[in-house]
N, C-alpha and C. Protein backbone atom coordinates (compact mmCIF):
# COMPACT_ATOMS: atom_id res chain seq x y z
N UNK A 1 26.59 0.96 9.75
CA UNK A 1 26.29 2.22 9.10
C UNK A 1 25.23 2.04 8.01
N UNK A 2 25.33 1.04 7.50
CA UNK A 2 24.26 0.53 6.13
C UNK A 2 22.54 0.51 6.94
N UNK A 3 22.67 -0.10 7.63
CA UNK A 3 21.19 -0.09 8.83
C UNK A 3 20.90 0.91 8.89
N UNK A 4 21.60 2.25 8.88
CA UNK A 4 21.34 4.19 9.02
C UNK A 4 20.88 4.47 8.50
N UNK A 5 21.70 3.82 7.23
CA UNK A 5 21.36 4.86 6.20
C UNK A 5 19.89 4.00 5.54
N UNK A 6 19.54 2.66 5.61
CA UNK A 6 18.35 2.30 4.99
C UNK A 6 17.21 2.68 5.82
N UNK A 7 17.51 3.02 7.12
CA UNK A 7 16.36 3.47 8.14
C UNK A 7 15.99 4.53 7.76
N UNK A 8 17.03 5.91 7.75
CA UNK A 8 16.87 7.08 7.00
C UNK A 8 16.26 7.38 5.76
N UNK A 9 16.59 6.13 5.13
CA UNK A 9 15.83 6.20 3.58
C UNK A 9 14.67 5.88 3.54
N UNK A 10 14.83 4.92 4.49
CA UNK A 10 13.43 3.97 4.42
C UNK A 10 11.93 5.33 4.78
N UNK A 11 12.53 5.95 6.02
CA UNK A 11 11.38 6.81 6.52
C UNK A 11 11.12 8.33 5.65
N UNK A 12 12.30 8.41 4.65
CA UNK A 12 12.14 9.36 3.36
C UNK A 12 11.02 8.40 2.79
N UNK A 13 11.15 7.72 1.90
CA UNK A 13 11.06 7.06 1.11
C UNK A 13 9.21 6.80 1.20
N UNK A 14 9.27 6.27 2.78
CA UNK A 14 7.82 5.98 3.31
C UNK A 14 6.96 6.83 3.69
N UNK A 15 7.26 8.17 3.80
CA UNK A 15 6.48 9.33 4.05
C UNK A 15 5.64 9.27 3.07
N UNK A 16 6.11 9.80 1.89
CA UNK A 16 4.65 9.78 0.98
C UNK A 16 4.10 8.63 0.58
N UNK A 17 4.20 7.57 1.18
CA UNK A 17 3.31 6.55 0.64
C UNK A 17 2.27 6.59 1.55
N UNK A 18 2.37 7.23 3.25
CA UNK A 18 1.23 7.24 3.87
C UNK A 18 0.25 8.45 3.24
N UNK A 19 0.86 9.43 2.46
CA UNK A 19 0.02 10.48 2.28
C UNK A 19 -0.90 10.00 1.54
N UNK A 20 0.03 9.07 -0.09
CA UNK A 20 -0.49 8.86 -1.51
C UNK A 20 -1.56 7.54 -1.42
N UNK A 21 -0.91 6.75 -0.53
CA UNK A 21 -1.28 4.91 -0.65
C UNK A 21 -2.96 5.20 -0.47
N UNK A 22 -3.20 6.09 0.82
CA UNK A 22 -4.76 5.72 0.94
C UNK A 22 -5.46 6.67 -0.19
N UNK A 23 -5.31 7.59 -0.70
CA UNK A 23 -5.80 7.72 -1.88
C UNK A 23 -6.19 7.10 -3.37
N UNK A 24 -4.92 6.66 -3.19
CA UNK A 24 -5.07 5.84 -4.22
C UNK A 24 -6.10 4.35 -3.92
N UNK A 25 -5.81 4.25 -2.60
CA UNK A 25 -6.90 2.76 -2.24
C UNK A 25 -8.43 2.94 -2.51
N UNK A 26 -8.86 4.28 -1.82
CA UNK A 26 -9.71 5.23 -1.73
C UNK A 26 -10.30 4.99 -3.54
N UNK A 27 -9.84 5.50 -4.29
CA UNK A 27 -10.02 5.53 -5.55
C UNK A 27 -10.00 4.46 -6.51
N UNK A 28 -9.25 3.38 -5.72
CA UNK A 28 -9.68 2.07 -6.46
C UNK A 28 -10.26 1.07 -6.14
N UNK A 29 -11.00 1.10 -4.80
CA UNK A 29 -11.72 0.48 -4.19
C UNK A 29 -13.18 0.41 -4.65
N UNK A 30 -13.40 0.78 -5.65
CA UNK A 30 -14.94 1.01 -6.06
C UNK A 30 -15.00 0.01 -7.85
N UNK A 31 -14.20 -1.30 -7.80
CA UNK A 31 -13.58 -1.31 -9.10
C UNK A 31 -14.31 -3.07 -8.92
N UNK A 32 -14.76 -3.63 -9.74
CA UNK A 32 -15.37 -4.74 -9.80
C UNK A 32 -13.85 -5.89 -10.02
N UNK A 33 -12.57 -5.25 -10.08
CA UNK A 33 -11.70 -6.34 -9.86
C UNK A 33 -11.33 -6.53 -8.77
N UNK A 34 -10.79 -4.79 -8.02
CA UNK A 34 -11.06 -5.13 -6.55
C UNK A 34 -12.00 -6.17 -5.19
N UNK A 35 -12.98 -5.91 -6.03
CA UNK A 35 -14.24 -6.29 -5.17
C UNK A 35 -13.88 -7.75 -5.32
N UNK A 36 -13.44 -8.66 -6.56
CA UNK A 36 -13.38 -9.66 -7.05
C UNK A 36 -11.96 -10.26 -5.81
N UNK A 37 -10.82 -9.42 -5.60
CA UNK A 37 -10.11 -9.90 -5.17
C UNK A 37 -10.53 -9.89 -3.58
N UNK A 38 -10.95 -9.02 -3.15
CA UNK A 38 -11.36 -8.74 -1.76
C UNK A 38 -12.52 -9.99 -1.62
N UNK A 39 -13.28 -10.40 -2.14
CA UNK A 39 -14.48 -11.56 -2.14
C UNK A 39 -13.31 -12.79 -1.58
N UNK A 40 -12.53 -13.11 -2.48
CA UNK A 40 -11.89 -14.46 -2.20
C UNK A 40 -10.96 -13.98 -0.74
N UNK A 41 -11.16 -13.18 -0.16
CA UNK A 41 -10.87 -13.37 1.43
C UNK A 41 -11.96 -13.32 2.25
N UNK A 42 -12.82 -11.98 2.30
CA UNK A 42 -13.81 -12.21 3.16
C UNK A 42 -14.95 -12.98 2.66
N UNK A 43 -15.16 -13.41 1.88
CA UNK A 43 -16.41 -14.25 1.17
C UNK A 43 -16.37 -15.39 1.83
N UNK A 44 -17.53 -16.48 2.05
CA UNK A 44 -17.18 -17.65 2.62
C UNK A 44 -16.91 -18.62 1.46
N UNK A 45 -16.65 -19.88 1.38
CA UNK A 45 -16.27 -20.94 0.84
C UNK A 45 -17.81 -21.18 -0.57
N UNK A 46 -17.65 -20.86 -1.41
CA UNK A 46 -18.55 -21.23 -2.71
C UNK A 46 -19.06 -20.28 -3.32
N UNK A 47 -18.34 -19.13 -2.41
CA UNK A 47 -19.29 -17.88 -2.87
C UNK A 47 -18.11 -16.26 -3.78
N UNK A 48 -18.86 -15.97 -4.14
CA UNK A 48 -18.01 -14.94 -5.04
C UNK A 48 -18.38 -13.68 -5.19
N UNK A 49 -17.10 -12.66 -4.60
CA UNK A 49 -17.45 -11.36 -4.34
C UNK A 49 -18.32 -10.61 -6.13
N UNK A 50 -18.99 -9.34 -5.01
CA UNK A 50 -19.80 -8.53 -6.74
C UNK A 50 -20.04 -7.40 -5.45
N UNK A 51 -19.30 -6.27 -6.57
CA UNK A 51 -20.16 -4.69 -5.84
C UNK A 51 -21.18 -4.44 -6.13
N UNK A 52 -22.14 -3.91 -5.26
CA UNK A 52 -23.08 -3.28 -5.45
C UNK A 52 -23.18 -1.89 -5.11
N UNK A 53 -23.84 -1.19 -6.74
CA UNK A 53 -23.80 0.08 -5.90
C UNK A 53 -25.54 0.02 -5.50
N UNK A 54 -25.71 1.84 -5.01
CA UNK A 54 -26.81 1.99 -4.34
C UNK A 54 -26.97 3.64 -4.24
N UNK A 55 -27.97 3.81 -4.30
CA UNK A 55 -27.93 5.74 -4.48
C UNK A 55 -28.78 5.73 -2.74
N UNK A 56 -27.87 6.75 -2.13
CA UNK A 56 -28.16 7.25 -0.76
C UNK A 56 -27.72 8.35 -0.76
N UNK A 57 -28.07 9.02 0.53
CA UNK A 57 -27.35 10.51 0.75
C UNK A 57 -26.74 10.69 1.92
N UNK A 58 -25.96 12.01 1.75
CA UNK A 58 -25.05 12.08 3.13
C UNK A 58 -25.11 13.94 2.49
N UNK A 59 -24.31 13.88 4.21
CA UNK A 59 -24.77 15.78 4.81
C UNK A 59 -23.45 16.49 4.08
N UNK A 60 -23.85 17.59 3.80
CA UNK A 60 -22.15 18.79 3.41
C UNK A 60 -22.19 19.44 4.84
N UNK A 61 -20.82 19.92 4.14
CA UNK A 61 -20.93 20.61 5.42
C UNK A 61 -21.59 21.66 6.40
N UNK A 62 -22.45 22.01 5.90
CA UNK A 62 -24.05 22.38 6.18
C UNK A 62 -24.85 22.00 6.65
N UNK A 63 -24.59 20.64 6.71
CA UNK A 63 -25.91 19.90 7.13
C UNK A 63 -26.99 19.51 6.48
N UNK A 64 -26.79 19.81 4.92
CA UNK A 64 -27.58 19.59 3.65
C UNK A 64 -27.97 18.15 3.40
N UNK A 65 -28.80 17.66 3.20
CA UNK A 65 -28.42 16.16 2.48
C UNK A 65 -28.52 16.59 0.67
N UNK A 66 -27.70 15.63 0.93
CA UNK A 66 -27.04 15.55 -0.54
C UNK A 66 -26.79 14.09 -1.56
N UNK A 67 -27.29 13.63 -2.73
CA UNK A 67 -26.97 12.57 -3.07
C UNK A 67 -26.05 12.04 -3.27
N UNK A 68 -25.66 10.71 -2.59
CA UNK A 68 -24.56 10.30 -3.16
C UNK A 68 -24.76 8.73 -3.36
N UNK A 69 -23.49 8.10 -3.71
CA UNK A 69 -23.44 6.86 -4.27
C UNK A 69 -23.19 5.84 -3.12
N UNK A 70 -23.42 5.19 -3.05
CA UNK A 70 -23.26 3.56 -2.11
C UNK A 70 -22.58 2.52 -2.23
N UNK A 71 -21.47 2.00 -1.80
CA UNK A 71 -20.69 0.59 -2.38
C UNK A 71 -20.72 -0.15 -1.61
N UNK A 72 -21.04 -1.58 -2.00
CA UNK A 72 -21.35 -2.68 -0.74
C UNK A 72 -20.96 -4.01 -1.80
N UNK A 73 -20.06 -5.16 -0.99
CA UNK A 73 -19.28 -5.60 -1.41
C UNK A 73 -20.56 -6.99 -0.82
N UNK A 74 -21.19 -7.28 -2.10
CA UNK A 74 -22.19 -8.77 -2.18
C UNK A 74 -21.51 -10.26 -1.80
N UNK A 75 -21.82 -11.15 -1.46
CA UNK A 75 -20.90 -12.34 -1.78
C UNK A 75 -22.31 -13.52 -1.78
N UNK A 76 -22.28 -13.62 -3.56
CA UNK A 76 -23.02 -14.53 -4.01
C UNK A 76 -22.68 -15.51 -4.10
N UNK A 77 -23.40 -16.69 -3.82
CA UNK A 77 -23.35 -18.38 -3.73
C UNK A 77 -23.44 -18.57 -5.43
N UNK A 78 -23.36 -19.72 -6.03
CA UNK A 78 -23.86 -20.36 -6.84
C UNK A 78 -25.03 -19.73 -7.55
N UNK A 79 -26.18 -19.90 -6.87
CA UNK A 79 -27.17 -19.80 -7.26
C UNK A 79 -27.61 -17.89 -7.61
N UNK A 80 -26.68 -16.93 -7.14
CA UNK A 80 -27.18 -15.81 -7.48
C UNK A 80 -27.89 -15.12 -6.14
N UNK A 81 -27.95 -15.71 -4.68
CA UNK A 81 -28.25 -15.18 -3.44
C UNK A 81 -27.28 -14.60 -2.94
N UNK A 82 -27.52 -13.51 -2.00
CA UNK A 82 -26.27 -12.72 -0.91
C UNK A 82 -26.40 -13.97 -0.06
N UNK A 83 -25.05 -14.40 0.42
CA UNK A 83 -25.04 -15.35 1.39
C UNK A 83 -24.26 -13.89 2.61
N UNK A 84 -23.66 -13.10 2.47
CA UNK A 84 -23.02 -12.08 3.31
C UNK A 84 -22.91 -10.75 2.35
N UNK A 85 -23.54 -9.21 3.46
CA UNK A 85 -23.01 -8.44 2.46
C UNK A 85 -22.29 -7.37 3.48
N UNK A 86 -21.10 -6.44 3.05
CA UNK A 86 -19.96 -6.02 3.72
C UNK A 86 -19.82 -4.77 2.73
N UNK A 87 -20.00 -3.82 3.79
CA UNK A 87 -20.35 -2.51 3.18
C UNK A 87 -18.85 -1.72 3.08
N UNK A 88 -18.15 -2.54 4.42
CA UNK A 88 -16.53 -1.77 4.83
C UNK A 88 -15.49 -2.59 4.99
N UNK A 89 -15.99 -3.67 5.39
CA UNK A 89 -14.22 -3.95 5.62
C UNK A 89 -13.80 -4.35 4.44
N UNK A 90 -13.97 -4.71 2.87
CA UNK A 90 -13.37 -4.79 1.93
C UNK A 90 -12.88 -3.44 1.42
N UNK A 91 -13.38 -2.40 2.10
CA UNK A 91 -12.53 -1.11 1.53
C UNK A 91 -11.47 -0.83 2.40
N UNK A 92 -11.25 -1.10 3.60
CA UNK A 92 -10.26 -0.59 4.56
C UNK A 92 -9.38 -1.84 4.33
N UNK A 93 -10.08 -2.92 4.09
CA UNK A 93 -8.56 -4.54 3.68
C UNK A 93 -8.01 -4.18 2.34
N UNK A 94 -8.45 -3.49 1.62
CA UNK A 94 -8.03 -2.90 0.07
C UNK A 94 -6.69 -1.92 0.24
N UNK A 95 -7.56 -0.55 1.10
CA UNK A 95 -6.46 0.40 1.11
C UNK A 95 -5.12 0.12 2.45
N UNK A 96 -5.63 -1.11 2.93
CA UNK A 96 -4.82 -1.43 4.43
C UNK A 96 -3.44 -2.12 3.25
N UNK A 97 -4.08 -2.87 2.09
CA UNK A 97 -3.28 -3.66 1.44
C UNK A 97 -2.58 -2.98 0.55
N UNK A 98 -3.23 -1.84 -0.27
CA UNK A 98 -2.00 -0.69 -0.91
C UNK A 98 -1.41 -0.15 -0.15
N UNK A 99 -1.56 0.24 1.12
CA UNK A 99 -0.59 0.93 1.98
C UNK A 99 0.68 0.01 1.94
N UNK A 100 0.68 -1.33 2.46
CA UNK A 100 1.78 -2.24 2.59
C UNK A 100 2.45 -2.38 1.45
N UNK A 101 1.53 -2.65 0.06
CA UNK A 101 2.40 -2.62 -0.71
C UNK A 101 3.43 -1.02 -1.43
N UNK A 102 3.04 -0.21 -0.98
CA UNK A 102 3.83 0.89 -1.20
C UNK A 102 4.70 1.31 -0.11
N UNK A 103 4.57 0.66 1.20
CA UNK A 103 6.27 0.27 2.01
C UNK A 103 6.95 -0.83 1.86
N UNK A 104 6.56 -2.27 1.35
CA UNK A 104 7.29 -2.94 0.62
C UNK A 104 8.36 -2.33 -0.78
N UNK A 105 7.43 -1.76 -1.48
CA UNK A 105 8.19 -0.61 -2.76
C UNK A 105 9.22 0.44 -2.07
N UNK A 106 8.67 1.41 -0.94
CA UNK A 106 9.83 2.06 -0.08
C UNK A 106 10.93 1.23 0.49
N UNK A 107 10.28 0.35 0.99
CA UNK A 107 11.78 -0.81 1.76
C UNK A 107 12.34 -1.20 0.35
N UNK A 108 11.97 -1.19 -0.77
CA UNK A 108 12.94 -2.18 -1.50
C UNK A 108 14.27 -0.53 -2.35
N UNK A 109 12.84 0.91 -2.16
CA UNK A 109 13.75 2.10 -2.47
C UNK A 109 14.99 2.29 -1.80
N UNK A 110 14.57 2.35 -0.60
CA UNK A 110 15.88 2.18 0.63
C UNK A 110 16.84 1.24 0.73
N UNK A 111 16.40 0.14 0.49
CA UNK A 111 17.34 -0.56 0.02
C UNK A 111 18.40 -0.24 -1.12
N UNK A 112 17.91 -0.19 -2.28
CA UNK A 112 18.23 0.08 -3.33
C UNK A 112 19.84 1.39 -3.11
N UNK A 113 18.79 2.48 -2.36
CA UNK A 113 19.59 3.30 -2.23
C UNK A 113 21.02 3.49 -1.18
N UNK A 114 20.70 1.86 -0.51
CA UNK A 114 21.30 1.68 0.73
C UNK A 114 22.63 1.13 -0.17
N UNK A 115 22.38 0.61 -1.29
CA UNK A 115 23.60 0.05 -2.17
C UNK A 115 24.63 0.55 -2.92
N UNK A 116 23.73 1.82 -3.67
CA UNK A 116 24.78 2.62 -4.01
C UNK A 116 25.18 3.81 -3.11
N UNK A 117 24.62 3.36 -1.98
CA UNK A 117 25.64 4.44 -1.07
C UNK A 117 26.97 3.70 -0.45
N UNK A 118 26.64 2.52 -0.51
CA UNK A 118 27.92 1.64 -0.20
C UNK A 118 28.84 1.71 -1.46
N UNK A 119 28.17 1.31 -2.45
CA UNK A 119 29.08 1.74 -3.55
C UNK A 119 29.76 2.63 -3.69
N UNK A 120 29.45 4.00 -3.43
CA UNK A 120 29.77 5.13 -3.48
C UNK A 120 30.76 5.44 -2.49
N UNK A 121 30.85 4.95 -1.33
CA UNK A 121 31.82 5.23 -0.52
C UNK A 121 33.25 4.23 -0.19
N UNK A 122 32.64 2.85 -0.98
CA UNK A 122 33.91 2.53 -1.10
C UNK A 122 34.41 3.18 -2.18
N UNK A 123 34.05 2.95 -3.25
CA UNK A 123 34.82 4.18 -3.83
C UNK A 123 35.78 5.47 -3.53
N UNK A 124 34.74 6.03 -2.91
CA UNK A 124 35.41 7.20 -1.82
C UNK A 124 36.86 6.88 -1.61
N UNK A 125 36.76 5.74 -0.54
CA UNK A 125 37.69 5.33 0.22
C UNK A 125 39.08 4.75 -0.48
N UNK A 126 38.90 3.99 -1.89
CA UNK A 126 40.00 3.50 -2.58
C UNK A 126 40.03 4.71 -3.38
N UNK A 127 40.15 6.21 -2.99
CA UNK A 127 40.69 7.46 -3.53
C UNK A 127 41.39 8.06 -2.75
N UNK A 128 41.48 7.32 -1.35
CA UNK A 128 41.90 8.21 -0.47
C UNK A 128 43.31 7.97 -0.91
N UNK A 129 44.25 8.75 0.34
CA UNK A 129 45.66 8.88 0.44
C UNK A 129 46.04 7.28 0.19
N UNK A 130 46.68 6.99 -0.99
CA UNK A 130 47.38 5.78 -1.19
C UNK A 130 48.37 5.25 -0.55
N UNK A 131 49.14 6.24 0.42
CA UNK A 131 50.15 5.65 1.65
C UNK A 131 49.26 4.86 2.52
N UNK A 132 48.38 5.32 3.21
CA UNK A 132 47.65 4.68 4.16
C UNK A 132 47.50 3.28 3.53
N UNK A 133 47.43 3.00 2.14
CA UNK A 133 46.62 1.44 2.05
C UNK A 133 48.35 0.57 2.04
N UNK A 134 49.06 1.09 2.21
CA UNK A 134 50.45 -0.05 1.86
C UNK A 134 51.09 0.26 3.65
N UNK A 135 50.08 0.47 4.25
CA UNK A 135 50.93 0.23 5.83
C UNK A 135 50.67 -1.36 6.31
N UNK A 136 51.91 -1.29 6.81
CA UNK A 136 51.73 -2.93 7.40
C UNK A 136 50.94 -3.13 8.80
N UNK A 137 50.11 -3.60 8.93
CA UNK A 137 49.39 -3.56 10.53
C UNK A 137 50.39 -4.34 11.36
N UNK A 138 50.69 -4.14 12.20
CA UNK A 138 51.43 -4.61 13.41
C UNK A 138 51.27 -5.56 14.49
């Protein structure tokens, strides 16, 4: 019954993290600590992530061009050269990685809640009819 009820919770619990998580990734993905942590995976060996921005444009929904901003994730050697530069996959490994960690946080809610529902019902149960607990099993 405990497996039910943390499944049940779990998929409460995890609903809004798919709504919230990529927003929030979305919004912190443009952050020179991010970029810093995302470098030491996709970066190669000596080299160290740095965002760059860049002014470009993109269409409304009109078909307008319109200015906007550019983020591209550098990975400088030593010396101050791009040895690789990665415009996307440090933003989708960012918000791929807040997503998980906000169903890790749901699995640990469900859990949580999976405990005091056990709590709660033994309880329950040592209220019930007090004859029943002094029968002898047979």
């Amino acid at each position: 019954m405990g497996v039910v009820v943390w499944a049940i919770l779990f998929g409460l619990c995890s609903l809004p993290v798919f709504i919230v998580a990529p927003f929030i990734g979305v919004f912190t993905s443009y952050n020179e600590t991010v970029a810093g942590w995302m470098g030491e995976i996709i970066c190669p060996a000596d080299s160290e992530g740095k965002l760059r921005t860049y002014a470009t444009t993109t269409r409304d929904k009109y078909g307008n061009f319109r200015p906007a901003t550019g983020y591209e994730l550098n990975c400088l050697n030593s010396s101050g050269e791009v040895v690789m530069a990665d415009p996307v996959l440090y933003g989708y490994l960012w918000i791929g990685f807040v997503i998980v960690l906000g169903l890790v946080l749901a699995g640990g809610g469900a859990l949580f809640g999976t405990l005091i529902y056990g709590v709660l019902k033994a309880r329950a149960e040592r209220l019930k009819d007090p004859y029943r607990q002094n029968i002898e099993p047979r």
